[in-house]
C-alpha atoms as a PDB file:
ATOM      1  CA  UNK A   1     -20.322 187.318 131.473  1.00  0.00           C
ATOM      2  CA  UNK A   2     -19.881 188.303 127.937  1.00  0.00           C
ATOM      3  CA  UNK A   3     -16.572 189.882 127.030  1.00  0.00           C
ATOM      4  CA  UNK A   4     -18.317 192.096 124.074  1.00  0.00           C
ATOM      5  CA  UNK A   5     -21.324 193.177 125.737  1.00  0.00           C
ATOM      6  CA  UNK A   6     -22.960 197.001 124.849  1.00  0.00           C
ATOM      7  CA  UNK A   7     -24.899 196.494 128.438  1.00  0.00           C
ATOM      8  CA  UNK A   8     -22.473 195.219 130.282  1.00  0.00           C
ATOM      9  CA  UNK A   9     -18.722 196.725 130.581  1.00  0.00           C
ATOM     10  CA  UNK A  10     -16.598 194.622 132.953  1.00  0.00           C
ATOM     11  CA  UNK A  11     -13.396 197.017 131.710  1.00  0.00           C
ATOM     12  CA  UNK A  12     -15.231 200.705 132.283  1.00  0.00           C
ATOM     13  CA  UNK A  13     -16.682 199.125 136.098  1.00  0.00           C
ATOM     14  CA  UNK A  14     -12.826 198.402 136.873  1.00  0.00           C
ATOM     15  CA  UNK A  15     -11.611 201.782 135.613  1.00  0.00           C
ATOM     16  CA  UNK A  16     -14.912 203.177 137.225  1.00  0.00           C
ATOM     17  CA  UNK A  17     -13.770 202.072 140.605  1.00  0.00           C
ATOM     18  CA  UNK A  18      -9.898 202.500 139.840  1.00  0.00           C
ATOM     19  CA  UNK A  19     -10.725 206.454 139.312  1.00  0.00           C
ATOM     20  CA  UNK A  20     -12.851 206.802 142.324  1.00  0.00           C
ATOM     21  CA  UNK A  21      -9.815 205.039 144.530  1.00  0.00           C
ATOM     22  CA  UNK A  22      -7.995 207.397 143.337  1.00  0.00           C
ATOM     23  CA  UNK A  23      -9.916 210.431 143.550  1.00  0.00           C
ATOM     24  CA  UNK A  24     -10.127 209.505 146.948  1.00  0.00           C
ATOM     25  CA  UNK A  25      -6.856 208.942 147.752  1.00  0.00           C
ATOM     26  CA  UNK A  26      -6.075 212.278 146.074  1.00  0.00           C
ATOM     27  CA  UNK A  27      -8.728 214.320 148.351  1.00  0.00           C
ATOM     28  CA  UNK A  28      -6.874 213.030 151.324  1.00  0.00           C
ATOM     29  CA  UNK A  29      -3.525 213.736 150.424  1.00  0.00           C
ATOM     30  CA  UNK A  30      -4.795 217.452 149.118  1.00  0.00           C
ATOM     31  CA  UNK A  31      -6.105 217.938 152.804  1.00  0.00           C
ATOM     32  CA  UNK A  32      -3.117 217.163 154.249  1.00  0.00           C
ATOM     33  CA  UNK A  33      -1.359 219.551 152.109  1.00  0.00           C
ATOM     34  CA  UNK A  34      -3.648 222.341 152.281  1.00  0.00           C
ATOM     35  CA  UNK A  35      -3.842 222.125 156.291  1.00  0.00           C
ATOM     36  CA  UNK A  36      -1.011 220.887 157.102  1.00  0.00           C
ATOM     37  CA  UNK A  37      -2.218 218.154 159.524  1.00  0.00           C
ATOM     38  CA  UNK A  38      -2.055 214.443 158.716  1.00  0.00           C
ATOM     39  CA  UNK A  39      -4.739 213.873 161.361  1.00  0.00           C
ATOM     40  CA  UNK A  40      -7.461 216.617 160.798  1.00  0.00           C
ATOM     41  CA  UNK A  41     -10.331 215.003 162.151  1.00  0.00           C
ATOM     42  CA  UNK A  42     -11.461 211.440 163.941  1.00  0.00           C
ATOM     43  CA  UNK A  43     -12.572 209.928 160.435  1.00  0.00           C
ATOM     44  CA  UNK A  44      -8.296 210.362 159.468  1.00  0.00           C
ATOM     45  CA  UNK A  45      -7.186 208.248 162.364  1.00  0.00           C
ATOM     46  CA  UNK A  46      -9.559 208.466 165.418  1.00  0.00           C
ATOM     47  CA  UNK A  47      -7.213 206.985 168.510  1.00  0.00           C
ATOM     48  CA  UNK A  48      -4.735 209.180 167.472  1.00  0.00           C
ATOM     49  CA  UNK A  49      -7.325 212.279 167.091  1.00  0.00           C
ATOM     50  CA  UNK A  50      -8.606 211.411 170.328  1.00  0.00           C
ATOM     51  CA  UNK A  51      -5.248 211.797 171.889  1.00  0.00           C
ATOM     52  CA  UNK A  52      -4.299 215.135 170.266  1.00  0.00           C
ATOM     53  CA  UNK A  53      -7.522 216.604 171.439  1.00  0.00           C
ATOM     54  CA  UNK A  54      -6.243 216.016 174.709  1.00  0.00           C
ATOM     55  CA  UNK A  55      -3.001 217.160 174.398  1.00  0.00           C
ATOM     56  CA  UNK A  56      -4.542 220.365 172.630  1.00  0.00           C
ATOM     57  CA  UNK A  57      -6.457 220.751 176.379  1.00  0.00           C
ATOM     58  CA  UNK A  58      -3.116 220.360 178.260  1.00  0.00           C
ATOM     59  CA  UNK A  59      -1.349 222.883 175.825  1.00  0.00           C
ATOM     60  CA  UNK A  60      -4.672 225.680 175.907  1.00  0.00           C
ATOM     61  CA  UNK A  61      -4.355 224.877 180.133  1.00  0.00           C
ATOM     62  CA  UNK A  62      -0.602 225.649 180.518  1.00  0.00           C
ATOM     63  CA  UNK A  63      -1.314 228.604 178.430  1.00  0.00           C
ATOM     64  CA  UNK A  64      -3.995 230.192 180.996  1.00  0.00           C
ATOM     65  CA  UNK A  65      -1.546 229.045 183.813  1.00  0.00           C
ATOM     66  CA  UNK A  66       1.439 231.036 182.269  1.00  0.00           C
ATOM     67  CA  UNK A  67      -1.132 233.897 181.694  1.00  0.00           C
ATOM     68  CA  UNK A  68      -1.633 233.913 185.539  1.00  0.00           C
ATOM     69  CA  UNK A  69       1.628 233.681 186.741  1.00  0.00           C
ATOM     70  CA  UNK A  70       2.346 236.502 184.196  1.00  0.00           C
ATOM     71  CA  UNK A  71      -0.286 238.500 186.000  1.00  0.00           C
ATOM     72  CA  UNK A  72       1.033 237.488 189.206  1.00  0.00           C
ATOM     73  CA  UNK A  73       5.226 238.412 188.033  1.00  0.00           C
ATOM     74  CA  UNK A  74       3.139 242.209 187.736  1.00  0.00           C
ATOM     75  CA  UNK A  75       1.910 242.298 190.999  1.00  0.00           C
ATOM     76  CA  UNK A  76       5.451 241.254 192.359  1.00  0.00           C
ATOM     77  CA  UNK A  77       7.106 243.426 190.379  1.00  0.00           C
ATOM     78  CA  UNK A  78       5.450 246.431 190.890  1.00  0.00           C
ATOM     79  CA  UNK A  79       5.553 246.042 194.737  1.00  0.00           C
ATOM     80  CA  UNK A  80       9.295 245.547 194.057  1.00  0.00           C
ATOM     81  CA  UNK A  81       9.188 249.038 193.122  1.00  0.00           C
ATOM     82  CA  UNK A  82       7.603 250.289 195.961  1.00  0.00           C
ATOM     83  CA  UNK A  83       9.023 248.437 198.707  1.00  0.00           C
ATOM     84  CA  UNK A  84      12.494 249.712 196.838  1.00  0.00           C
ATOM     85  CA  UNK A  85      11.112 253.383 196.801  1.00  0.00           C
ATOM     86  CA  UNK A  86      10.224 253.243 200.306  1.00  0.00           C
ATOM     87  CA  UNK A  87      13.837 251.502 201.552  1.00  0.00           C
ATOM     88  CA  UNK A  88      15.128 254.585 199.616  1.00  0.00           C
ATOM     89  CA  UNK A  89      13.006 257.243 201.399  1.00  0.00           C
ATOM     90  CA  UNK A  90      13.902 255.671 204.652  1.00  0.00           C
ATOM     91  CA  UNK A  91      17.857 256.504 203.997  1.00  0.00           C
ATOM     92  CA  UNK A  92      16.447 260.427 203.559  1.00  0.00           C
ATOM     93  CA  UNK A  93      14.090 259.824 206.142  1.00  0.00           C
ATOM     94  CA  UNK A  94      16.856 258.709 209.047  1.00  0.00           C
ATOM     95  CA  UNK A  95      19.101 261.752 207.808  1.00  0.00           C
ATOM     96  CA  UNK A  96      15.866 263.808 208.622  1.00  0.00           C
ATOM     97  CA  UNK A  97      15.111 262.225 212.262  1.00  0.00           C
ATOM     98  CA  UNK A  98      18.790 262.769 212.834  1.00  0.00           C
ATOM     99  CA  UNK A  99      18.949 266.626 212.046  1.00  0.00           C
ATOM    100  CA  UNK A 100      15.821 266.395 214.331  1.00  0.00           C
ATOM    101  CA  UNK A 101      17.767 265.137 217.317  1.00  0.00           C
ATOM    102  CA  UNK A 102      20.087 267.824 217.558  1.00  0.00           C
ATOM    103  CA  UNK A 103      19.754 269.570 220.578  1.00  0.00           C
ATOM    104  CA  UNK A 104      21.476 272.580 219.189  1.00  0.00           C
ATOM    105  CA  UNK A 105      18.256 273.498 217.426  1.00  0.00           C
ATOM    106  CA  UNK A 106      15.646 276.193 217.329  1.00  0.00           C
ATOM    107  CA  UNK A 107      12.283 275.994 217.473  1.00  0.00           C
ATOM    108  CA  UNK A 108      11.690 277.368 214.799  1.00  0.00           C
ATOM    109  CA  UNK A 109      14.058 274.805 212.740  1.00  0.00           C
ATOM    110  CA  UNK A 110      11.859 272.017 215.097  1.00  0.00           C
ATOM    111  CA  UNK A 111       8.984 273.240 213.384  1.00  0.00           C
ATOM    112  CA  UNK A 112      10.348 273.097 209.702  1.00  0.00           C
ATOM    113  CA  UNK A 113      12.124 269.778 210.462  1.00  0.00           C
ATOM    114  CA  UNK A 114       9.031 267.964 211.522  1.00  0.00           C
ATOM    115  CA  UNK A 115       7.100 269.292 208.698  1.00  0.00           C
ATOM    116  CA  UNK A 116       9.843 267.941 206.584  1.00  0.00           C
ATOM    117  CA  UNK A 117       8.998 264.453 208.042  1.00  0.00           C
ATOM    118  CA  UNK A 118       5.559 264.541 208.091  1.00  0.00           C
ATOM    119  CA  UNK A 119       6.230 265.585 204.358  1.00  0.00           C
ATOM    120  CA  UNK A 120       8.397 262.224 203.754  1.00  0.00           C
ATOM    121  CA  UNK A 121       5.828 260.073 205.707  1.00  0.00           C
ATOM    122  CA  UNK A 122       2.805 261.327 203.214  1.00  0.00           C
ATOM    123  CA  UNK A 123       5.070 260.359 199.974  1.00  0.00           C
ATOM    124  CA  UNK A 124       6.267 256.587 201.884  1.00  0.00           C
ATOM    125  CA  UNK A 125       2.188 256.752 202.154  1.00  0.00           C
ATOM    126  CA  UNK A 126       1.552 257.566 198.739  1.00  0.00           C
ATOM    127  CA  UNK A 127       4.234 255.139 197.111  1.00  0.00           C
ATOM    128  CA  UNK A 128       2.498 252.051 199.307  1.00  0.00           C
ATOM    129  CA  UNK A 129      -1.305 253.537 198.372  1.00  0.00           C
ATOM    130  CA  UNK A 130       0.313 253.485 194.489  1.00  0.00           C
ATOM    131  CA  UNK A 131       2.462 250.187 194.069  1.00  0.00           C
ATOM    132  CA  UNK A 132      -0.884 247.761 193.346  1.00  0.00           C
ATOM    133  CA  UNK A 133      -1.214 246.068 189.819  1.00  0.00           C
ATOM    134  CA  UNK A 134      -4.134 244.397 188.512  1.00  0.00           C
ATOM    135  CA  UNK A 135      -6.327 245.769 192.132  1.00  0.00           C
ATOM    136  CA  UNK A 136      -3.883 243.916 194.272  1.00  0.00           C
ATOM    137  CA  UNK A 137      -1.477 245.435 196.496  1.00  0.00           C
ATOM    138  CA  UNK A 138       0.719 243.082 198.553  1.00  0.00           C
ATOM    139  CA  UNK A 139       2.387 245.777 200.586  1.00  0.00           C
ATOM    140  CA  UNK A 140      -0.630 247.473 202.334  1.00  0.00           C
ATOM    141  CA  UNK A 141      -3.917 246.060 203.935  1.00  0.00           C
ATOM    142  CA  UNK A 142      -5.970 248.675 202.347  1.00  0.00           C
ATOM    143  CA  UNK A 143      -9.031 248.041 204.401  1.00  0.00           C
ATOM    144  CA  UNK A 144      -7.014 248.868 207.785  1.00  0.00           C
ATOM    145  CA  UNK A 145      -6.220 252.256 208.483  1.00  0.00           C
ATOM    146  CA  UNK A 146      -2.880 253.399 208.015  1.00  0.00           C
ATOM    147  CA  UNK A 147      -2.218 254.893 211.445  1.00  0.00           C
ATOM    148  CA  UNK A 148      -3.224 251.068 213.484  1.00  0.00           C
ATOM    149  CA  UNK A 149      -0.974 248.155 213.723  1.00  0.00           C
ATOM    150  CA  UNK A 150      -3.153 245.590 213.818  1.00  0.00           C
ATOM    151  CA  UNK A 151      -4.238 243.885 210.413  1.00  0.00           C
ATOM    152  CA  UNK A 152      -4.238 240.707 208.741  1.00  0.00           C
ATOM    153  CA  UNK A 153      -1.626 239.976 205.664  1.00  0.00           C
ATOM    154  CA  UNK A 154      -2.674 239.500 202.622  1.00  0.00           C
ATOM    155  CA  UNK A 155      -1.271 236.695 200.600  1.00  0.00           C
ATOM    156  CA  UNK A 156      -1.913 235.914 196.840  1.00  0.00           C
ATOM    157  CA  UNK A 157      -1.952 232.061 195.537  1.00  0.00           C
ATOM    158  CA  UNK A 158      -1.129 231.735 191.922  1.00  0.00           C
ATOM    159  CA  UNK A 159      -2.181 228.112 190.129  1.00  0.00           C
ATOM    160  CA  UNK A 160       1.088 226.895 189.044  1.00  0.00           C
ATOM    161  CA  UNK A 161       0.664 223.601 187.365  1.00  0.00           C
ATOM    162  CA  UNK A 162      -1.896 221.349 185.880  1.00  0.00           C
ATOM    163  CA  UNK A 163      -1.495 219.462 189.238  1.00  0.00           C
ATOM    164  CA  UNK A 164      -3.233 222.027 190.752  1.00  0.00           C
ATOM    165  CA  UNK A 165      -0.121 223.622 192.904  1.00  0.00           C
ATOM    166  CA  UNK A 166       0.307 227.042 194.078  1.00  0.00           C
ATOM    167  CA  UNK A 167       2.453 229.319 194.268  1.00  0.00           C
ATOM    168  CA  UNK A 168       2.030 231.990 197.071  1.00  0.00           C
ATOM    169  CA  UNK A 169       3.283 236.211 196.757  1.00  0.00           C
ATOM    170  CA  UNK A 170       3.019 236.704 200.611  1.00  0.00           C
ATOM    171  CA  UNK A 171       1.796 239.885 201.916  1.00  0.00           C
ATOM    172  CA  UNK A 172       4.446 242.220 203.539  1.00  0.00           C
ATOM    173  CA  UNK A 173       2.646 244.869 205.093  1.00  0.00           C
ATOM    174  CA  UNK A 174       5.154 247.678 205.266  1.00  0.00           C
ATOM    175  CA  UNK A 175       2.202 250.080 206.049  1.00  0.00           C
ATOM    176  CA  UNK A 176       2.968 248.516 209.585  1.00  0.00           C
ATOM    177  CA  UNK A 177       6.175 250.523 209.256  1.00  0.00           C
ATOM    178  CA  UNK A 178       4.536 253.568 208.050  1.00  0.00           C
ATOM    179  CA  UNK A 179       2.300 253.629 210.831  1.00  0.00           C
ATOM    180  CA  UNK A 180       4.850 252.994 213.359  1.00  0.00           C
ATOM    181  CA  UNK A 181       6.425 256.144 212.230  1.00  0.00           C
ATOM    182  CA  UNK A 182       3.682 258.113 211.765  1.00  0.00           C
ATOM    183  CA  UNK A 183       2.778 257.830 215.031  1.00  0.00           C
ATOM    184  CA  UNK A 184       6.010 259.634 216.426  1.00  0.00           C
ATOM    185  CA  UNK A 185       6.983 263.318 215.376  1.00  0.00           C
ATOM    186  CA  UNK A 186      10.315 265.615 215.383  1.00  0.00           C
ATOM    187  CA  UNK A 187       8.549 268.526 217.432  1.00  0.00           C
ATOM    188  CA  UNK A 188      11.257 268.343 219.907  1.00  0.00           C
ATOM    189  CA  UNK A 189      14.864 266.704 220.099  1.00  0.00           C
ATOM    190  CA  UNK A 190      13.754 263.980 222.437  1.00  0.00           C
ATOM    191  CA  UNK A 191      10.926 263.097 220.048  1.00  0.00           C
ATOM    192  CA  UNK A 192      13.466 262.673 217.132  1.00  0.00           C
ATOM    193  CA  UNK A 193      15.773 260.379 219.178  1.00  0.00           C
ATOM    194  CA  UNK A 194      12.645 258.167 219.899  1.00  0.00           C
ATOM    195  CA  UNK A 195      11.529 258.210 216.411  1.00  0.00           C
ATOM    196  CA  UNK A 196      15.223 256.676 215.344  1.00  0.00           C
ATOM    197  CA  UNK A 197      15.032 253.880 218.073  1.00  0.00           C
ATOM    198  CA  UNK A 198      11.270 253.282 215.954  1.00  0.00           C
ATOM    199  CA  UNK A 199      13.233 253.373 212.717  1.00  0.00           C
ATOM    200  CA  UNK A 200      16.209 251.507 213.338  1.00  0.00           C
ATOM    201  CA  UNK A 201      14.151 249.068 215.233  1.00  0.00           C
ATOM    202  CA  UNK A 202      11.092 248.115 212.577  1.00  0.00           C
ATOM    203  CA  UNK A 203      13.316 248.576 209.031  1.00  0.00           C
ATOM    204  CA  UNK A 204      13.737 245.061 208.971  1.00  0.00           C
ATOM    205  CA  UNK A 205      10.439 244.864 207.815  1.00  0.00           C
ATOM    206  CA  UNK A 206      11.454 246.670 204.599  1.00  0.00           C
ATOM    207  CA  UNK A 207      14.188 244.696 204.104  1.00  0.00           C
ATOM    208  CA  UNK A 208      12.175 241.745 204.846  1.00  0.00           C
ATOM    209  CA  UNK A 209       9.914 242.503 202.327  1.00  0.00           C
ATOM    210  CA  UNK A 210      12.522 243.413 199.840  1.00  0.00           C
ATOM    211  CA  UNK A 211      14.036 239.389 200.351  1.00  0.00           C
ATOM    212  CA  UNK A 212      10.725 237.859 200.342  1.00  0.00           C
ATOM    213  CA  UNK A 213       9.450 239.887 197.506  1.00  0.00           C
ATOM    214  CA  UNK A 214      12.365 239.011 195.459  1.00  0.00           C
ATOM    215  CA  UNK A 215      12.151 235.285 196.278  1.00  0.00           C
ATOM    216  CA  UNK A 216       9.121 235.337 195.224  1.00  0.00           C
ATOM    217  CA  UNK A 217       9.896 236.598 191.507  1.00  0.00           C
ATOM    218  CA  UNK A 218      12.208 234.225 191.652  1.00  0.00           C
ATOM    219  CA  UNK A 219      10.251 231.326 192.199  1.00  0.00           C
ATOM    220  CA  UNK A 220       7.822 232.792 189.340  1.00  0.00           C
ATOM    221  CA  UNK A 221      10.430 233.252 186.776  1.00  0.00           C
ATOM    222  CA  UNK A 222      11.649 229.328 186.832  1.00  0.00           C
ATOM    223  CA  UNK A 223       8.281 227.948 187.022  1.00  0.00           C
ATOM    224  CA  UNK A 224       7.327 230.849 184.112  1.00  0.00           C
ATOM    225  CA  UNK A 225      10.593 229.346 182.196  1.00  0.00           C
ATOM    226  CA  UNK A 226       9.801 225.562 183.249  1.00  0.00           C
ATOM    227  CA  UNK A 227       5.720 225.922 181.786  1.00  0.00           C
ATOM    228  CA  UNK A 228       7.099 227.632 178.836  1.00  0.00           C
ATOM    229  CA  UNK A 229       9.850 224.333 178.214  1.00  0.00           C
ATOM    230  CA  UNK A 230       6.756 222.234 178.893  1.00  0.00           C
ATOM    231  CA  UNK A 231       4.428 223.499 176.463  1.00  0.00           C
ATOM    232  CA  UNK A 232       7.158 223.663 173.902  1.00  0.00           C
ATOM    233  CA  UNK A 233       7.690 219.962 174.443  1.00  0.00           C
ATOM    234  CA  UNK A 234       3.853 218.916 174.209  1.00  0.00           C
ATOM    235  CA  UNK A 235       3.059 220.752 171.312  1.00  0.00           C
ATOM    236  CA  UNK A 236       6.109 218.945 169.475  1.00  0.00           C
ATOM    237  CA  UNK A 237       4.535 215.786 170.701  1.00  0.00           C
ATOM    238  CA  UNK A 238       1.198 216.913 169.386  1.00  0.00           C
ATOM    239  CA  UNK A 239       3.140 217.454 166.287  1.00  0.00           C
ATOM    240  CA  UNK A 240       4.531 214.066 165.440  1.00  0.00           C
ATOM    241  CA  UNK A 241       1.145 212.888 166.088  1.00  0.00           C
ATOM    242  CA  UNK A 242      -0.885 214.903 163.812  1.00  0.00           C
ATOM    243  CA  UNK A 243       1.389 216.634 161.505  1.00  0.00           C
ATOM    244  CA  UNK A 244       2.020 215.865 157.752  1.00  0.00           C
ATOM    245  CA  UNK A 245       5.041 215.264 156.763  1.00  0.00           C
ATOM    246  CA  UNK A 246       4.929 218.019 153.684  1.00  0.00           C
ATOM    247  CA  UNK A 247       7.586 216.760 151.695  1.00  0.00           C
ATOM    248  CA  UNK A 248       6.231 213.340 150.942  1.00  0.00           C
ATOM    249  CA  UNK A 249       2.972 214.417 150.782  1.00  0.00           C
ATOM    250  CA  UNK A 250       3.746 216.833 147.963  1.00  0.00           C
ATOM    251  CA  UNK A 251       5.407 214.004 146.295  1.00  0.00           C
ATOM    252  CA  UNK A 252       2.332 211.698 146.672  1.00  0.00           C
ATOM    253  CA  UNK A 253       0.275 214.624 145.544  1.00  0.00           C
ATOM    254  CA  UNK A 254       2.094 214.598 142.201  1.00  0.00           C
ATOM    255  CA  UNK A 255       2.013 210.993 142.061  1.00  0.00           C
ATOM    256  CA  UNK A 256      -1.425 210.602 142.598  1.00  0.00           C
ATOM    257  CA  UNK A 257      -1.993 213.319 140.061  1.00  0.00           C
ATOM    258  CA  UNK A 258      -0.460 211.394 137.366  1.00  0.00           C
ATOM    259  CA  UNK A 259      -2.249 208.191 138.267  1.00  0.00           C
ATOM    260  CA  UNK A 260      -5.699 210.394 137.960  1.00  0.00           C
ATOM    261  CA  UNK A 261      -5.135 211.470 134.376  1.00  0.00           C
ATOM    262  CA  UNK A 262      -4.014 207.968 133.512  1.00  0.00           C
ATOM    263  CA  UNK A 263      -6.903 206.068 135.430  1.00  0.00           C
ATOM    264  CA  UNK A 264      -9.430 208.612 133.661  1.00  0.00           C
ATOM    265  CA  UNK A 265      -8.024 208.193 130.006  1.00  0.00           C
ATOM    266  CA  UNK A 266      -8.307 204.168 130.260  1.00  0.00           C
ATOM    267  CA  UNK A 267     -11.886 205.038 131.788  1.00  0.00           C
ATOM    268  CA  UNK A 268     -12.471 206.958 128.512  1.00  0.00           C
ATOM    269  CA  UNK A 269     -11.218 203.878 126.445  1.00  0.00           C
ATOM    270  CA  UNK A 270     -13.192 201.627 128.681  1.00  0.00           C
ATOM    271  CA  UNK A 271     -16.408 203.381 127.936  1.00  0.00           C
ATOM    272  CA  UNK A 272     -15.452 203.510 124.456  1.00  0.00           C
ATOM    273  CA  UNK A 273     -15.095 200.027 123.943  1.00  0.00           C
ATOM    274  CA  UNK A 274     -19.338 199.778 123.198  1.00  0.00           C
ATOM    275  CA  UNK A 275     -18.798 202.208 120.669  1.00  0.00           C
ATOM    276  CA  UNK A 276     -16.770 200.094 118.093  1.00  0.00           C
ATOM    277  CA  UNK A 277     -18.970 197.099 119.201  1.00  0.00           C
ATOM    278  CA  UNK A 278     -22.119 199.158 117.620  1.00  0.00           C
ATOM    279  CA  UNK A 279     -19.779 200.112 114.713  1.00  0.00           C
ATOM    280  CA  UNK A 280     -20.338 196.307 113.266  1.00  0.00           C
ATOM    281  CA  UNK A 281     -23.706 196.959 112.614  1.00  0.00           C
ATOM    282  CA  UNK A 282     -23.672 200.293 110.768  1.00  0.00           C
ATOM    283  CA  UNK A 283     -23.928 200.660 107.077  1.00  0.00           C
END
């Protein structure tokens, strides 16, 4: 090929394609640095975009999972506070039955001590009826009637890992101990004695549910913590797949920037090069 050619110009086709290697170079390193990501898409590195997508799935999944065990530490919690309102009531409740039992009374303060119970029985009734989060109630069958025994518990599984597990809030029914005591009465002082046999005999199922209920927070607190740990892990594993490393991509970025203006000025002198060739021939 001829070295001083006004068609042909070897040295502007080398800058040519020296700029564009460049300019390419350059847009990649500007993407990295404007989003942060050294693997933005499946054209930067596809195996490894392929396997972030992936782990993005696993992180979004944990996320919902936490979200329902969240929504499940509410329902807990809240019949926490009722089953601990209602262990409460049953210390002023006993102290009630008891002033019942006295022999020594009149009718009249029969009368105003079983009203007084009946009272306490409505507000244990009303604290069960109230301690439901989210439409779930794990203390009360709602679709029995208060005043029958007979019922089926109702338990609540919570999806606990990507595994598919479960975690399970079991029902405690203490309606069952409601009803037991609704069904006795303080109109006379043989009445009241019964109704403390009732009560001493049947509390365990408020303190039942008070153990159980808190074993079950617990048991959604460390698997809360554990997800939580997890996800923290995987998305710093996502990260030293896909992230840029900032500092040397700023530095590249400068380099690169340098190189431009250089590889553009020797294009300019490249393409000039015709120029002083047609210069031989003017006047």
């Amino acid at each position: 090929m001829a070295s001083n050619s006004i068609i042909t110009n070897p040295s502007a086709m080398v800058a040519l394609r020296n700029v564009n290697a460049i300019n390419t170079r350059l847009d990649k390193v500007q993407n990295r640095v404007s989003t942060g990501l050294r693997v933005a898409g499946a054209l930067d590195d596809a195996s490894n975009f392929s396997i972030a997508q992936g782990i993005r799935g696993e992180v979004r999944a944990l996320a919902a999972i936490t979200q329902g065990l969240n929504t499940a530490k509410g329902i807990v919690k809240v019949a926490l506070a009722g089953a601990t309102a209602v262990s409460n009531l049953v210390t002023d409740l006993k102290a009630k039955i008891i002033e019942g039992a006295n022999a020594g009374n009149t009718a009249q303060q029969q009368v105003i001590l079983d009203n007084d119970y009946t009272e306490m029985l409505k507000q244990m009734r009303q604290v069960l009826e109230n301690s439901e989060f989210n439409g779930i109630n794990v203390v009360i069958e709602t679709a029995v009637a208060f005043n029958t025994v007979v019922g089926q518990v109702r338990d609540v599984n919570v999806l606990s890992n990507l595994a598919g597990g479960n975690i399970q809030i079991s029902g405690q029914r203490i309606d069952l101990f409601y009803a037991l005591l609704a069904n006795e009465d303080l109109t006379s002082s043989a009445n009241a004695n019964t109704a403390l046999t009732v009560l001493d005999g049947n509390v365990s199922i408020v303190n039942n549910a008070l153990g159980s209920l808190g074993a079950d927070m617990r048991t959604l607190n460390l698997q809360t913590e554990f997800l939580e740990s997890l996800s923290d892990a995987t998305e710093e594993g996502l990260g030293n797949i896909v992230d840029a490393n900032m500092a040397r991509e700023a530095a590249n970025l400068t380099g690169l920037q340098v190189q431009q203006q250089l590889a553009t000025q020797t294009l300019a002198i490249a393409n000039s090069s015709p120029q002083y060739l047609a210069s031989l021939f003017g006047s």
